[in-house]
Protein backbone atom coordinates (compact mmCIF):
# COMPACT_ATOMS: atom_id res chain seq x y z
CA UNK A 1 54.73 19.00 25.80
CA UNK A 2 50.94 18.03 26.53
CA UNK A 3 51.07 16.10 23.32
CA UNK A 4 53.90 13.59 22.87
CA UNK A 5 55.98 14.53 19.53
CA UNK A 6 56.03 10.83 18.59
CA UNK A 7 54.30 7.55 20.30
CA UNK A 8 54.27 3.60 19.29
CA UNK A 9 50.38 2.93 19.67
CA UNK A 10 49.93 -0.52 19.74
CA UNK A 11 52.51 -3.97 20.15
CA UNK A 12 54.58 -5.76 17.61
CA UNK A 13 51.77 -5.19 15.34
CA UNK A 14 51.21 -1.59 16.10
CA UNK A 15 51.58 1.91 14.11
CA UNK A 16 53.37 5.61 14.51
CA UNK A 17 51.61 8.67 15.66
CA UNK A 18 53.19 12.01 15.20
CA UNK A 19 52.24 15.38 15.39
CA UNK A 20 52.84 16.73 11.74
CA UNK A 21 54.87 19.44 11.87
CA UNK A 22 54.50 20.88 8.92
CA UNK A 23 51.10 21.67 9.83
CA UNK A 24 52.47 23.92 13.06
CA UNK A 25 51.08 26.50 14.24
CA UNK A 26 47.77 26.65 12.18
CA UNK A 27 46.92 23.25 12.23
CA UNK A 28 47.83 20.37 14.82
CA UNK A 29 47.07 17.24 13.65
CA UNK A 30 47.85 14.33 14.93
CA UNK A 31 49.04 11.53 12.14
CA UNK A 32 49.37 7.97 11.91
CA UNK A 33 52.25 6.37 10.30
CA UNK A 34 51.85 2.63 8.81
CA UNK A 35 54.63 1.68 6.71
CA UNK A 36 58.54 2.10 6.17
CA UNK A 37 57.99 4.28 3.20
CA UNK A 38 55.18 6.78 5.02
CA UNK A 39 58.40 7.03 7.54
CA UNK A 40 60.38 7.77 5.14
CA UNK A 41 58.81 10.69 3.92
CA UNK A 42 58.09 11.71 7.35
CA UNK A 43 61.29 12.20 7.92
CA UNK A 44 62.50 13.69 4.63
CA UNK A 45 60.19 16.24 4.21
CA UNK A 46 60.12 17.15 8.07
CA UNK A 47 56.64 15.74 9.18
CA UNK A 48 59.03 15.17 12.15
CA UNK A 49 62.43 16.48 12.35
CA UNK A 50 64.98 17.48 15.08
CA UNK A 51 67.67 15.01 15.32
CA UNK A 52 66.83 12.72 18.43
CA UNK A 53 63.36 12.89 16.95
CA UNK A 54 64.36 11.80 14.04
CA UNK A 55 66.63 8.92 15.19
CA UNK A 56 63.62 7.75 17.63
CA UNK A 57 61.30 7.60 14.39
CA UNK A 58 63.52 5.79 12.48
CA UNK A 59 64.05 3.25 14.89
CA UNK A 60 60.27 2.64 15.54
CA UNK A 61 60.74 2.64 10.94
CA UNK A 62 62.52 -0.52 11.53
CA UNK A 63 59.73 -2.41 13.02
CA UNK A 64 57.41 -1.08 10.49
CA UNK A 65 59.48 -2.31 7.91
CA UNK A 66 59.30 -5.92 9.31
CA UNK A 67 55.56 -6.34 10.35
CA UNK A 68 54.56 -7.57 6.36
CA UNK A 69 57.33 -10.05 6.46
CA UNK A 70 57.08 -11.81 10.36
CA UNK A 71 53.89 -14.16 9.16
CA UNK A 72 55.74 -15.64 6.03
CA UNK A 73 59.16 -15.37 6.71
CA UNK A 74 61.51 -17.22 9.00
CA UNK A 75 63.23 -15.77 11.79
CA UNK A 76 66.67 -15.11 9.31
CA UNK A 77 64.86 -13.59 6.64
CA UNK A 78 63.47 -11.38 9.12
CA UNK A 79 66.46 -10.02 10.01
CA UNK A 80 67.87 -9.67 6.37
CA UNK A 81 64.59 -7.01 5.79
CA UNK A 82 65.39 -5.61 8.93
CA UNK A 83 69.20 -4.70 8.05
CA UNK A 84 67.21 -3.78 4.78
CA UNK A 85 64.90 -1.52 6.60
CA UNK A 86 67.28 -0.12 8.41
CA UNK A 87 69.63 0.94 5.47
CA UNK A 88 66.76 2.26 3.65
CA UNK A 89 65.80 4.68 6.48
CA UNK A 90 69.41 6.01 6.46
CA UNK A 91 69.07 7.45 3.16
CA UNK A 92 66.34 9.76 4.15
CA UNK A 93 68.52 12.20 5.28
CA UNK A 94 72.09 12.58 6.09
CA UNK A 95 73.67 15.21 8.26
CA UNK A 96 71.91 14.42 11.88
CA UNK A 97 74.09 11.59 13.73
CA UNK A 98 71.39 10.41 15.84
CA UNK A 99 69.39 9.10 12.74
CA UNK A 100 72.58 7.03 12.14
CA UNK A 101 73.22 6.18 15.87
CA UNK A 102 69.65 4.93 16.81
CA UNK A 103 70.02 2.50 13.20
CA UNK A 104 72.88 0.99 14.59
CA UNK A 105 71.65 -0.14 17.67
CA UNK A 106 68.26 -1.48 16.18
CA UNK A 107 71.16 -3.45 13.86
CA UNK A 108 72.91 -4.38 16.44
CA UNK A 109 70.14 -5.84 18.34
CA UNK A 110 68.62 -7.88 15.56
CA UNK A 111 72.42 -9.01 14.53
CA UNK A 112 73.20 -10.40 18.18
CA UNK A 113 69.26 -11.79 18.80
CA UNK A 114 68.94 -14.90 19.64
CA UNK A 115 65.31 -15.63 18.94
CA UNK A 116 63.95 -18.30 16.59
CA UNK A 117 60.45 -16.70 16.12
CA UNK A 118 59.92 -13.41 13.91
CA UNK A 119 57.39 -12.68 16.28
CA UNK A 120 60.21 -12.56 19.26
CA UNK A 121 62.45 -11.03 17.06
CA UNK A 122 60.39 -8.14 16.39
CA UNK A 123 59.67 -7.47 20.05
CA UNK A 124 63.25 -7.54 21.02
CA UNK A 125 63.58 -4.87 18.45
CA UNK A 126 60.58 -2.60 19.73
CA UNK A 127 61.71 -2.92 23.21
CA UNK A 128 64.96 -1.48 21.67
CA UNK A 129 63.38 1.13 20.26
CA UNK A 130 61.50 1.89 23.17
CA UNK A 131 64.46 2.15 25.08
CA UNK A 132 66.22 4.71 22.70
CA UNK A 133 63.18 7.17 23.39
CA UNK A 134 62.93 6.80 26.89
CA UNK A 135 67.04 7.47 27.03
CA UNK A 136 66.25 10.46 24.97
CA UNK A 137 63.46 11.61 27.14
CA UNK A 138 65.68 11.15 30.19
CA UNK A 139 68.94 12.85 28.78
CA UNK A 140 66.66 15.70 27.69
CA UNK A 141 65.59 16.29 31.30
CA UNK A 142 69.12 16.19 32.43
CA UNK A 143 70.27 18.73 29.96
CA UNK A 144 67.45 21.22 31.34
CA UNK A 145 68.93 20.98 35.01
CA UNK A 146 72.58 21.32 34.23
CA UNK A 147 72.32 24.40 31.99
CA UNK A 148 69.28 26.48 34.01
CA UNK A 149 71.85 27.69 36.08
CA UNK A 150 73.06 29.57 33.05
CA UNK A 151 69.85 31.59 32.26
CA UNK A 152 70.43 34.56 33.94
CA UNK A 153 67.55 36.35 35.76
CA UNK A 154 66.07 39.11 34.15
CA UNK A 155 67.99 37.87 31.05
CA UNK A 156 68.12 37.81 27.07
CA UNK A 157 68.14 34.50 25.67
CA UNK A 158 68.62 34.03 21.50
CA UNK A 159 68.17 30.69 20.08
CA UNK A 160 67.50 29.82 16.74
CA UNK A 161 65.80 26.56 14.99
CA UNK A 162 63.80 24.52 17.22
CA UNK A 163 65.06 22.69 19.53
CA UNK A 164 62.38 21.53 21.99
CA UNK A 165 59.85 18.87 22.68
CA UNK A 166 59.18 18.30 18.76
CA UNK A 167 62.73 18.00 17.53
CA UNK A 168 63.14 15.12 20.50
CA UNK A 169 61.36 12.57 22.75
CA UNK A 170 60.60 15.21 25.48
CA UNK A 171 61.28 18.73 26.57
CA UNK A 172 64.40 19.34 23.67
CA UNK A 173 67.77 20.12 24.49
CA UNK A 174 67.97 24.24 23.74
CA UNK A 175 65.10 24.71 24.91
CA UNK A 176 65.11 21.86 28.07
CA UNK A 177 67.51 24.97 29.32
CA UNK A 178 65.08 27.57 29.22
CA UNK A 179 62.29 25.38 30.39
CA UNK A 180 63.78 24.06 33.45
CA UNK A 181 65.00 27.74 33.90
CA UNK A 182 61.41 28.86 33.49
CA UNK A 183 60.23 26.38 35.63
CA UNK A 184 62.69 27.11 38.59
CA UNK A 185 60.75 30.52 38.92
CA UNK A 186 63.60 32.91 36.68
CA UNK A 187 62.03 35.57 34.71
CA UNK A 188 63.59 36.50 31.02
CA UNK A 189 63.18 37.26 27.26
CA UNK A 190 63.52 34.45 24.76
CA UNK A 191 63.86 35.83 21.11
CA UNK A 192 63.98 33.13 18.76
CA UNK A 193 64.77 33.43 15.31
CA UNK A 194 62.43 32.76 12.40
CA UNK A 195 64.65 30.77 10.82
CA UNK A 196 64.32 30.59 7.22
CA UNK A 197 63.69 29.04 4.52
CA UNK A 198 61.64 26.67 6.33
CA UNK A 199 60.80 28.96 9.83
CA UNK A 200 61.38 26.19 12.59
CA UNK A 201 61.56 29.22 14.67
CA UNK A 202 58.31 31.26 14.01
CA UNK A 203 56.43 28.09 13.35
CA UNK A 204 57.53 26.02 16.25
CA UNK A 205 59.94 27.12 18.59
CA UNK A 206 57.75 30.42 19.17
CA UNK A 207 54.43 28.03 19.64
CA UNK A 208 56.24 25.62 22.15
CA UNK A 209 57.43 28.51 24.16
CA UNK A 210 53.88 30.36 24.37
CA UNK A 211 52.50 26.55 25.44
CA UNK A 212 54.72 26.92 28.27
CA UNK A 213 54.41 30.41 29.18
CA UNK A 214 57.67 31.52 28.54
CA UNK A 215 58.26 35.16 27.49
CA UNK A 216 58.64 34.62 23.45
CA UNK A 217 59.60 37.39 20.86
CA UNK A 218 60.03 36.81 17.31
CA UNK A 219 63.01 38.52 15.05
CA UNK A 220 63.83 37.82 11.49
CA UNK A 221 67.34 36.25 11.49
CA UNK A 222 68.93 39.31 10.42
CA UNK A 223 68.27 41.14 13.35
CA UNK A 224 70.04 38.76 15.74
CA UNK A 225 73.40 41.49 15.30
CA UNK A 226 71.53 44.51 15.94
CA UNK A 227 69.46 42.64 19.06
CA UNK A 228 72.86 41.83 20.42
CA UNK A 229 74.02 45.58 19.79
CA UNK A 230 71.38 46.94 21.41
CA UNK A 231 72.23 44.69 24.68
CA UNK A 232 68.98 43.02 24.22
CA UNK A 233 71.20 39.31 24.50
CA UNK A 234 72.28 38.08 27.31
CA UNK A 235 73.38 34.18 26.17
CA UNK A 236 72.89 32.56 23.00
CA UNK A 237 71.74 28.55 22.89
CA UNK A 238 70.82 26.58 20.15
CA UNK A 239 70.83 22.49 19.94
CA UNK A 240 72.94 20.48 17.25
CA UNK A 241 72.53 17.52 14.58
CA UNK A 242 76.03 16.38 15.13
CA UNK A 243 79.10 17.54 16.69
CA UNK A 244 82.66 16.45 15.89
CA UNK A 245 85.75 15.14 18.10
CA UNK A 246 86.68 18.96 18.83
CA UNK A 247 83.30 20.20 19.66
CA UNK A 248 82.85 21.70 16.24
CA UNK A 249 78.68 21.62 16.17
CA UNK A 250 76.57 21.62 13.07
CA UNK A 251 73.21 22.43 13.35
CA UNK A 252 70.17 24.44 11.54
CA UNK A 253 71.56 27.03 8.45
CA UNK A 254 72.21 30.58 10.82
CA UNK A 255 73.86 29.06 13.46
CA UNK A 256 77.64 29.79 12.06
CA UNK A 257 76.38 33.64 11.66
CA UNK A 258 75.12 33.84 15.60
CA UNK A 259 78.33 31.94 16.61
CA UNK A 260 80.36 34.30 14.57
CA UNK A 261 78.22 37.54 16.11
CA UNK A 262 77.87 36.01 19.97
CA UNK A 263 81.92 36.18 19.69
CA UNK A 264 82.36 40.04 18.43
CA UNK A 265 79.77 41.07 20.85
CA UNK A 266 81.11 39.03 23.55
CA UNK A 267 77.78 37.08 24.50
CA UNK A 268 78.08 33.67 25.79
CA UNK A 269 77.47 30.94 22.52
CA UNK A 270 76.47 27.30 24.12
CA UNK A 271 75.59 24.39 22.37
CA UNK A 272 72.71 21.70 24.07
CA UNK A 273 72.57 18.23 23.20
CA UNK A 274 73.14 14.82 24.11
CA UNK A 275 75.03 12.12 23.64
CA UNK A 276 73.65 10.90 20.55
CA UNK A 277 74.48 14.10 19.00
CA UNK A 278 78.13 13.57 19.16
CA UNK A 279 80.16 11.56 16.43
CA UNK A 280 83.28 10.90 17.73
CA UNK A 281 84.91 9.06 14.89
CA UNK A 282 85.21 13.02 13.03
CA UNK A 283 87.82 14.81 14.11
CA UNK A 284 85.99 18.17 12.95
CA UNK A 285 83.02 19.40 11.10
CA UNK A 286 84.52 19.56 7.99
CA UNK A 287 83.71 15.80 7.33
CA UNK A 288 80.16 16.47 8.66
CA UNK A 289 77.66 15.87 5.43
CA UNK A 290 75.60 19.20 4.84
CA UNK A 291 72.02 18.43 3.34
CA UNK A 292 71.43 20.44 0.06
CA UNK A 293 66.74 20.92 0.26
CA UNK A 294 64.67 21.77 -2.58
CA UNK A 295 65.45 25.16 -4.15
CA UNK A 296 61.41 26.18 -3.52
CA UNK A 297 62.10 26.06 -0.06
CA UNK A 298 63.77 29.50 -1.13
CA UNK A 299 62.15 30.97 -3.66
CA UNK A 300 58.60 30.46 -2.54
CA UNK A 301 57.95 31.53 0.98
CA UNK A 302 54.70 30.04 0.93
CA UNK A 303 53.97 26.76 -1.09
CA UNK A 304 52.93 27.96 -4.62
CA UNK A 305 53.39 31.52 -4.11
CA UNK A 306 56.93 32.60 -5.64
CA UNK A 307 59.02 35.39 -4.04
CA UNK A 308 61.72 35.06 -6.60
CA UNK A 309 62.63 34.99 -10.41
CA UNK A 310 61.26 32.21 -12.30
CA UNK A 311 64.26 30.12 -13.13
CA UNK A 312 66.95 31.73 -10.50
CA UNK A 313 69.82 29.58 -8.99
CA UNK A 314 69.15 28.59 -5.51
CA UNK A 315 71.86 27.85 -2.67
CA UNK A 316 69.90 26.00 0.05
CA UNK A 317 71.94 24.13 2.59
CA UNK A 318 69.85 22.54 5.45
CA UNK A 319 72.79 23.19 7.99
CA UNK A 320 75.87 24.86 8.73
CA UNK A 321 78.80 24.20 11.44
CA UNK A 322 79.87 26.32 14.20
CA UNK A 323 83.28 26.27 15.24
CA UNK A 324 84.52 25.14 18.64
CA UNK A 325 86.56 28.15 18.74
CA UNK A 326 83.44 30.38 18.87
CA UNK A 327 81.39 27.63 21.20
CA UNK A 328 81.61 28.52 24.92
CA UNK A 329 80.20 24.96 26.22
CA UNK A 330 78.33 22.68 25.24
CA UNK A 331 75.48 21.21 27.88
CA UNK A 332 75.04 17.28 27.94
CA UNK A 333 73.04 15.03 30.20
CA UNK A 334 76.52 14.69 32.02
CA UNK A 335 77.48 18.12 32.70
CA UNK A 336 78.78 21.41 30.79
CA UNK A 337 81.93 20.91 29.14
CA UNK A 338 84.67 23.37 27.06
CA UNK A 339 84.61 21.85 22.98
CA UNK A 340 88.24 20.27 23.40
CA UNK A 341 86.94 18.49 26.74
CA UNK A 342 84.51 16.43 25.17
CA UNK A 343 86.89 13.81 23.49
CA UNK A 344 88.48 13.59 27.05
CA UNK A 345 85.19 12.47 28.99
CA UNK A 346 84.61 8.68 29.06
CA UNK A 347 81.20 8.79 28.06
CA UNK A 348 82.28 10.04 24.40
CA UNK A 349 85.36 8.96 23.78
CA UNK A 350 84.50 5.17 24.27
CA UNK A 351 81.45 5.88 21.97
């Protein structure tokens, strides 16, 4: 990414800036977020979005959510309206972990500080947050070098969503794979799913990949079968918002279908994302909350322009889970690993 998907500009006293990505591809603008509640809606109605993206904003939220307080309150009530801020930011929306995860540790930090100044207090918890973005950036990285090997030369690569630079700190976790294969010289086909209702796919994941040079063609999701029949797929990988104990993986509405279709066709289904992604204390995806969006996400493809029935029901989950049955691996910042070999690694299992 030329343009970082989300930067602190400034010190204890400083602001957001984001790329709005609801704006992608026609428009990049650059925005500035200034309060808890901008954040808020940033998140829910996908300003930024992808879940280490998400949990990195939120985190940055916190501080936001202190800055009116630190000149008239003492250190303690400080940390009640962060705990506040925190809790508040949760609610924006509820399926990715890593919103969750990167909240804890910004609570856990101002619960175990030791300072007596609000001031201190409030850099403690932007060097916190700091830190949770730069891990992200790093364990993107990682994720691109131990799953380029997979890309084969000459290749078909499906993915769906968008899981890249914008949906994380730096370079994504899907599409860290394809990068770092791109970069390493391979030459292959990326089709990437529209992905409606909201088209993460034509809007973003299509425009990252162009940025980079990478061989891009669009398909309407329900052509990912018939691609795959035609031997036009070679390896399927998408990212995840959280995966369970068994390596069952939720992630953006479609992904259940491709699993479902990589498995009849016999095409390789992995699964990129760090550790943040995982949420050990499930034991499978069926306690993993599924966001129900606005029906008009549906039933009008473009804002104010209907493409259905005045007054029809609407069925619009956000996500959908894959299960670890149908998941071949799933690429960390640690290495590739079989679903049922995740709970076994240290690095998760103590999590």
């Amino acid at each position: 990414m030329a343009t970082e998907t989300l930067k602190w500009d400034g010190s204890i006293d400083g602001k957001i800036k984001m790329i709005d990505q609801t704006l992608l591809p026609n428009q990049f603008t650059i925005i500035t977020i200034s309060d808890i509640e901008a954040m808020w809606e940033a998140i829910k109605v996908l300003r930024v979005r992808g879940a280490p993206a998400i949990g990195i904003a939120a985190a940055y939220g916190v501080i936001l959510g202190i800055q009116p307080y630190l000149s008239e309150f003492d250190t303690v009530a400080v940390k009640e309206q962060a705990i506040k801020a925190a809790d508040y930011l949760a609610t924006s929306r509820p399926t990715a972990v890593n919103l969750f995860w990167a909240l804890d540790r910004m609570k856990k930090i101002c619960l175990g500080s030791n300072a007596t100044q609000p001031a201190d207090l409030c850099q403690e918890l932007l060097n916190e947050a700091h830190a949770i973005r730069e891990e992200d950036a790093r364990m993107c990285r990682a994720i691109g070098q131990n799953g380029k090997d997979l890309i084969p030369d000459g290749g078909g690569i499906l993915t769906h969503c968008n899981a890249g630079g914008l949906a994380t700190a730096d370079y994504g976790t899907a599409l860290a794979v394809i990068f770092a294969a791109h970069e390493s010289g391979k030459k292959f086909k990326v089709f990437a799913d529209e992905t409606r209702p909201l088209l993460q796919g034509a809007r973003l994941t299509a425009w990252e990949l162009m940025q980079a040079g990478v061989d891009v063609t669009l398909n309407c999701d329900n052509m990912a079968g018939w691609l795959m029949k035609q031997n036009m797929i070679d390896l399927v990988v998408v990212g995840a918002d959280r995966i369970a104990a068994n390596g069952d993986a939720a992630n953006k509405i479609g992904t259940y279908s491709l699993a479902v279709l990589a498995n009849y066709h016999k095409i390789p289904f992995y699964v990129a994302a760090p550790y943040s992604t995982f949420d050990i204390s499930l034991p499978n995806g069926e306690g993993i909350p599924i966001e129900q969006r606005d029906p008009t996400e549906v039933t009008d493809f473009v804002p104010g322009r209907p493409t259905a029935p005045k007054g029809v029901k609407v069925y619009n989950p956000a996500f959908d889970v894959a299960p670890a049955e149908l998941i071949t691996g799933i690429i960390t910042e640690v290495g590739i690993f079989k679903p049922e070999e995740i709970k076994k690694h240290e690095k998760f299992s103590s999590k």
